[in-house]
N, C-alpha and C. Protein backbone atom coordinates (compact mmCIF):
# COMPACT_ATOMS: atom_id res chain seq x y z
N UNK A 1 194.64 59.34 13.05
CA UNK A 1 194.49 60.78 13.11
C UNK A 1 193.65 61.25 11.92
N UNK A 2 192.56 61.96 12.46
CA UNK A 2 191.58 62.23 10.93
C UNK A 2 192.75 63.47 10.34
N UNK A 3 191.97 63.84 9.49
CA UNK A 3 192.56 64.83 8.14
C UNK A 3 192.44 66.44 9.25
N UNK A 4 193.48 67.27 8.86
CA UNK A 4 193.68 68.46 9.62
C UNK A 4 192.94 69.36 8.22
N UNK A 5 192.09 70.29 8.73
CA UNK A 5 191.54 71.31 7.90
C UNK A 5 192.58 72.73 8.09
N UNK A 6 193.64 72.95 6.62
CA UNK A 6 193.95 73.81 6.48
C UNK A 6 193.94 74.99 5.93
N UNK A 7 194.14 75.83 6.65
CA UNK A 7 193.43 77.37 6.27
C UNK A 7 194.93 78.34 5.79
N UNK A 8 194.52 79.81 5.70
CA UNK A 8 196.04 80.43 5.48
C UNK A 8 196.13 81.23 6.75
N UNK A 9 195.81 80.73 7.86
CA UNK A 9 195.90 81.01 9.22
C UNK A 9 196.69 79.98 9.94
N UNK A 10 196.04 78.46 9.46
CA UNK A 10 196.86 77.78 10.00
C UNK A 10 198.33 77.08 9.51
N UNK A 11 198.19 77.53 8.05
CA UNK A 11 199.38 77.12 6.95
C UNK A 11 200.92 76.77 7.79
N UNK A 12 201.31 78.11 8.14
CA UNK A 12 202.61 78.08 8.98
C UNK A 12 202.87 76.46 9.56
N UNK A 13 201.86 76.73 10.90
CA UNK A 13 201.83 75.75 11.61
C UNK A 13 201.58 74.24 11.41
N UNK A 14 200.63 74.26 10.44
CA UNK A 14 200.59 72.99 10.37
C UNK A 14 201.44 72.25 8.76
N UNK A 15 201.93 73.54 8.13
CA UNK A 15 202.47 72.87 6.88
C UNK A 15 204.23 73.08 7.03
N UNK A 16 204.34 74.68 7.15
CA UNK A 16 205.32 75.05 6.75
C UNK A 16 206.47 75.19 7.79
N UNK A 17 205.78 74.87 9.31
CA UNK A 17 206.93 74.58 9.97
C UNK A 17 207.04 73.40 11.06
N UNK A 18 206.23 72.67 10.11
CA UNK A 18 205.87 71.59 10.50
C UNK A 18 206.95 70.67 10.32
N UNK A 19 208.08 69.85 10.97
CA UNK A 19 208.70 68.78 11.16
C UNK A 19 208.52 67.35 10.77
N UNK A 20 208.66 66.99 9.12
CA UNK A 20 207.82 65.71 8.90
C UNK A 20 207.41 65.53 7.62
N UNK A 21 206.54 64.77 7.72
CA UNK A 21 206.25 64.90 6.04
C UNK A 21 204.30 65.04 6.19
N UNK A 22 204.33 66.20 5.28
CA UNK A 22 202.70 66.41 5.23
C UNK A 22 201.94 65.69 3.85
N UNK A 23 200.90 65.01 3.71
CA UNK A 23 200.09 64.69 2.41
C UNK A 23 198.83 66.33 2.48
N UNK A 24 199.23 66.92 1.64
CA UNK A 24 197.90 68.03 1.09
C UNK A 24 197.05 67.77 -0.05
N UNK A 25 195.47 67.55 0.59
CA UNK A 25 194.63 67.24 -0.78
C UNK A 25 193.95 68.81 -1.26
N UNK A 26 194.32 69.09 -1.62
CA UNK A 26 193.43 70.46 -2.49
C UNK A 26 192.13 69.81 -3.32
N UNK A 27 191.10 70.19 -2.95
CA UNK A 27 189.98 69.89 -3.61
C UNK A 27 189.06 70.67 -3.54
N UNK A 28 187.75 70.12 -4.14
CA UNK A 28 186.33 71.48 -4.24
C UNK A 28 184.93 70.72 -4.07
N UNK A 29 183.94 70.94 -3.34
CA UNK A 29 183.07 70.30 -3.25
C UNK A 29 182.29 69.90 -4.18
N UNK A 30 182.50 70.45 -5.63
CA UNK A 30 181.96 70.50 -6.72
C UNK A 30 182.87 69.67 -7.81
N UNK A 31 183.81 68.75 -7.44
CA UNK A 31 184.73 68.12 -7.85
C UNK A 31 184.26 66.32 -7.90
N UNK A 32 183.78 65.86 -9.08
CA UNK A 32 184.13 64.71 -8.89
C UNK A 32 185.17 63.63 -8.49
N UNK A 33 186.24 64.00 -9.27
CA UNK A 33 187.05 63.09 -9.02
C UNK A 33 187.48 63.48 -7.47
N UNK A 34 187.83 64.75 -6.74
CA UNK A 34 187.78 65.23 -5.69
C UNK A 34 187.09 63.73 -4.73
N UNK A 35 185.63 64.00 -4.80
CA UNK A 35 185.17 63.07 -3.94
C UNK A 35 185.62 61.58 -4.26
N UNK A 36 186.13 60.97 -5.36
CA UNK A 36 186.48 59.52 -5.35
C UNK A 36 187.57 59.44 -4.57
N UNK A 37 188.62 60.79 -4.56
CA UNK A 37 189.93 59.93 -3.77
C UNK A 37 189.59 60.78 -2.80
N UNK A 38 189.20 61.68 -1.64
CA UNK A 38 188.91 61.49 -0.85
C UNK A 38 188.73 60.61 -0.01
N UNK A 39 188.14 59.57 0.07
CA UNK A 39 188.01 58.10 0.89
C UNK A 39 189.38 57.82 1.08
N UNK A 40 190.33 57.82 0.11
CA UNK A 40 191.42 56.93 0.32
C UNK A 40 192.40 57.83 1.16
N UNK A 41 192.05 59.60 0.55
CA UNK A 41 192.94 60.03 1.79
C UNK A 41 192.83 60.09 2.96
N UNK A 42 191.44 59.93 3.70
CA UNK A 42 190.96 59.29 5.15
C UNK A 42 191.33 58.01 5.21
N UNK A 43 191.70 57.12 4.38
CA UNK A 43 192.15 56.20 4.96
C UNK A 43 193.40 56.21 5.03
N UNK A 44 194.14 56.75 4.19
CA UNK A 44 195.79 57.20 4.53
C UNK A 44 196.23 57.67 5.87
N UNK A 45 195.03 58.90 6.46
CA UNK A 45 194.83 59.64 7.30
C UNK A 45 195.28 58.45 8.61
N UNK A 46 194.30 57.87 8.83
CA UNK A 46 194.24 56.77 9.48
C UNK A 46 195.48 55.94 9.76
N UNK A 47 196.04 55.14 8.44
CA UNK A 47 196.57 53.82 8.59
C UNK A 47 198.14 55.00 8.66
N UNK A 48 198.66 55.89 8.51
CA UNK A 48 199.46 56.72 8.54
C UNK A 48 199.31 57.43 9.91
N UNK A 49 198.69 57.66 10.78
CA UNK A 49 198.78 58.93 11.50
C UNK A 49 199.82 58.18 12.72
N UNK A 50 200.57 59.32 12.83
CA UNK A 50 202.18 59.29 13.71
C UNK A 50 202.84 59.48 12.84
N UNK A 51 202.90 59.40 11.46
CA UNK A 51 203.85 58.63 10.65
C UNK A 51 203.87 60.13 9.55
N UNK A 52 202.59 60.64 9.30
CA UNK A 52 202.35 61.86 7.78
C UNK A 52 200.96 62.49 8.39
N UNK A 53 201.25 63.46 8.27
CA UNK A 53 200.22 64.50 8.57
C UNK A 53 199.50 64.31 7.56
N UNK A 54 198.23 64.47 7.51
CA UNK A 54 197.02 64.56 6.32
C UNK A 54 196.59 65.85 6.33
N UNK A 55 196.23 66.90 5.94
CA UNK A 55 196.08 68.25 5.44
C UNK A 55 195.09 68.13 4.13
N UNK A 56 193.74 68.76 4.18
CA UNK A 56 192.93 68.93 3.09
C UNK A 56 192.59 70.78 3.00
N UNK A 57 192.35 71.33 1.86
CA UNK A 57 192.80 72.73 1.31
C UNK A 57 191.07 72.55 0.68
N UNK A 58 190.44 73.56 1.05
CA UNK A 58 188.88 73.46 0.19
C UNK A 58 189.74 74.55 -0.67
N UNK A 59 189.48 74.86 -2.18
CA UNK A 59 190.40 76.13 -2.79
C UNK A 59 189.09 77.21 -2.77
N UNK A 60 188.23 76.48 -2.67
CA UNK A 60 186.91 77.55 -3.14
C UNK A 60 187.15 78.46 -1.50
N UNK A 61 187.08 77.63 -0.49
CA UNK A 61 187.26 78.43 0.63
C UNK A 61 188.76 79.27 0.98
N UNK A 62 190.04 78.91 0.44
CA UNK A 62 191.33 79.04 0.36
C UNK A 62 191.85 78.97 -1.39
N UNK A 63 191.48 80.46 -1.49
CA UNK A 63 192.27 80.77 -2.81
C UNK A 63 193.78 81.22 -2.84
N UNK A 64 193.80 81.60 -1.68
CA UNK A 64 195.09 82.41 -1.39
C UNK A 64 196.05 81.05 -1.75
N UNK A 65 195.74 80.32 -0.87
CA UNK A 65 196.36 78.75 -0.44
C UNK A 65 196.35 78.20 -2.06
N UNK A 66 195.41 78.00 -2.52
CA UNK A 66 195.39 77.71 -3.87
C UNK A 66 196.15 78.01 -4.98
N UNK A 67 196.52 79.37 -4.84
CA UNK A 67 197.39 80.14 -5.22
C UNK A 67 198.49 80.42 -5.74
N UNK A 68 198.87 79.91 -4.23
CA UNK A 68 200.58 79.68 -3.80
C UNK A 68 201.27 78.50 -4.08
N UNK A 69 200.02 77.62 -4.31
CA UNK A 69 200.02 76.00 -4.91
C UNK A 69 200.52 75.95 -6.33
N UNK A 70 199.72 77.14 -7.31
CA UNK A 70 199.69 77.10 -8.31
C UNK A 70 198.82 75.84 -8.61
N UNK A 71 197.49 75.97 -8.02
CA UNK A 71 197.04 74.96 -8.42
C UNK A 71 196.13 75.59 -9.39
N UNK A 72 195.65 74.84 -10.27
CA UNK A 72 194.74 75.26 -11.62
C UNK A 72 194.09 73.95 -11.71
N UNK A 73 194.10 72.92 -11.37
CA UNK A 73 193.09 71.62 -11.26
C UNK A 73 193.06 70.93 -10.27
N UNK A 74 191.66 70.36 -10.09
CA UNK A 74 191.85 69.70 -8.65
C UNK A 74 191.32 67.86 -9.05
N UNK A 75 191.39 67.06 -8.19
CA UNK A 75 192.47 66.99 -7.33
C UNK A 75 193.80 67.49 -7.13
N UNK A 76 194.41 67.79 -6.20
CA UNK A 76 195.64 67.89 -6.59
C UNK A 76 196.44 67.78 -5.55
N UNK A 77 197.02 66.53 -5.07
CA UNK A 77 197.63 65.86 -4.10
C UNK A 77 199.12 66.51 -3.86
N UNK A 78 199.76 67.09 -2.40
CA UNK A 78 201.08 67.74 -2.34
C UNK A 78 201.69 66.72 -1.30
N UNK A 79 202.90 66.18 -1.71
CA UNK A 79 203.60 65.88 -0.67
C UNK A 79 204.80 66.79 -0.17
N UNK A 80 204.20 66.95 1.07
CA UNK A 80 205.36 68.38 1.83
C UNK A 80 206.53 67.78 2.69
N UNK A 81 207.99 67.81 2.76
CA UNK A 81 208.49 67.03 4.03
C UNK A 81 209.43 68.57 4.75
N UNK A 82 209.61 68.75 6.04
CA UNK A 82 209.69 69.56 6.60
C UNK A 82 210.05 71.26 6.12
N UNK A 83 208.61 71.46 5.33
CA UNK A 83 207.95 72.32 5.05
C UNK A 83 208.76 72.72 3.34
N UNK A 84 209.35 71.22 2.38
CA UNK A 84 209.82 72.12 1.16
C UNK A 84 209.23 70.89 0.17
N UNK A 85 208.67 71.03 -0.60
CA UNK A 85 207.47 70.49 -1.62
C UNK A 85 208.43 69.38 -2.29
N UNK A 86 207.86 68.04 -2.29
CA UNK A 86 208.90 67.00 -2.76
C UNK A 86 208.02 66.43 -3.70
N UNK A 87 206.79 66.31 -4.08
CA UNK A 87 206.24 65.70 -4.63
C UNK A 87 204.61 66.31 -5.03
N UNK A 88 204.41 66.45 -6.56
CA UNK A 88 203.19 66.67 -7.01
C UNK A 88 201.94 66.00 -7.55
N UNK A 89 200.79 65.80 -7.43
CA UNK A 89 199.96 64.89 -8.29
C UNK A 89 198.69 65.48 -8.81
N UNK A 90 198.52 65.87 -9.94
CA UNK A 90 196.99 66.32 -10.13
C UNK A 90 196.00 65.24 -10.69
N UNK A 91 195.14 65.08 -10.14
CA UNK A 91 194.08 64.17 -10.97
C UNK A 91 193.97 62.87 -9.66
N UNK A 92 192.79 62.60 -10.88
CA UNK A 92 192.75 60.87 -9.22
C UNK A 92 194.04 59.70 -9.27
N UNK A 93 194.40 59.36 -8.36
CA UNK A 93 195.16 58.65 -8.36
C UNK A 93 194.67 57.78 -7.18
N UNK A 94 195.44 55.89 -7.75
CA UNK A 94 195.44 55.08 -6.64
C UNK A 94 195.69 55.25 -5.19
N UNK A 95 195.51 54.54 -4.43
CA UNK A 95 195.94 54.67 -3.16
C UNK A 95 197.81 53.78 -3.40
N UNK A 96 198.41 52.97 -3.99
CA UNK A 96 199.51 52.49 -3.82
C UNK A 96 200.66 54.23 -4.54
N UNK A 97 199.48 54.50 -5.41
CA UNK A 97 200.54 55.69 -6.33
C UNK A 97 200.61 56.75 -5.09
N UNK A 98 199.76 57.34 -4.24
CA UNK A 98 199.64 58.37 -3.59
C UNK A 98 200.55 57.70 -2.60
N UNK A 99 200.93 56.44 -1.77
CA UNK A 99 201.65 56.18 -0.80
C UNK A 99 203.09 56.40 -1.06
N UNK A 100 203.25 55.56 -2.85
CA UNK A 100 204.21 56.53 -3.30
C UNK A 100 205.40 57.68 -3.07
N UNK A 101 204.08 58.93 -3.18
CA UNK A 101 204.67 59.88 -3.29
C UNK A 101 205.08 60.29 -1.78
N UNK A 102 204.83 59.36 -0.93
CA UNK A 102 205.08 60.18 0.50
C UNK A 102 206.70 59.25 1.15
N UNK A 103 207.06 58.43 -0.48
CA UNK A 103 208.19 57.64 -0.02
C UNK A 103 209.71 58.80 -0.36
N UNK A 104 209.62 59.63 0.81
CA UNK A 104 210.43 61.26 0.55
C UNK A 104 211.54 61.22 2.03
């Protein structure tokens, strides 16, 4: 399952009453480290889908979303499980650390 593009239209639905456990990447196109773990969350996307929703947040396009995150740096990886925040990560991280956090 590729990565779901979330907006504050689709938030509800796909985060907050969502049944499960979500991975949220908040990032910015102007973000280095942004683009290094990117790859790995498409591949999470992937080797996970049935299993964890993948959810990516542009903040430049979703400040609101950004916001509510309290996010102030990006990367910044959320693990959500039926819609109440279990786990935080800012900065790049491995792919074994990010699988990690979705052990909720």
């Amino acid at each position: 399952m590729a990565e779901i593009n979330i907006t504050k239209e689709n938030f509800d639905e796909e985060v907050r009453n969502y049944k499960g456990i979500v991975l949220l990447d908040l990032w910015a196109t102007w973000c280095g480290p942004c683009m290094m773990i990117s790859p790995i969350v498409a591949e999470i996307a992937e080797e996970m889908a049935g299993k964890v929703k993948v959810g990516k947040i542009n903040v430049d396009d979703q400040p609101e979303l950004a916001a509510a995150f309290r996010c102030e740096s990006i990367p910044m990886l959320v693990a959500v499980k039926d819609g109440a925040i279990h786990n935080v990560a800012v900065g790049y991280r491995e792919k074994a650390d990010i699988l990690k956090m979705l052990e909720i």
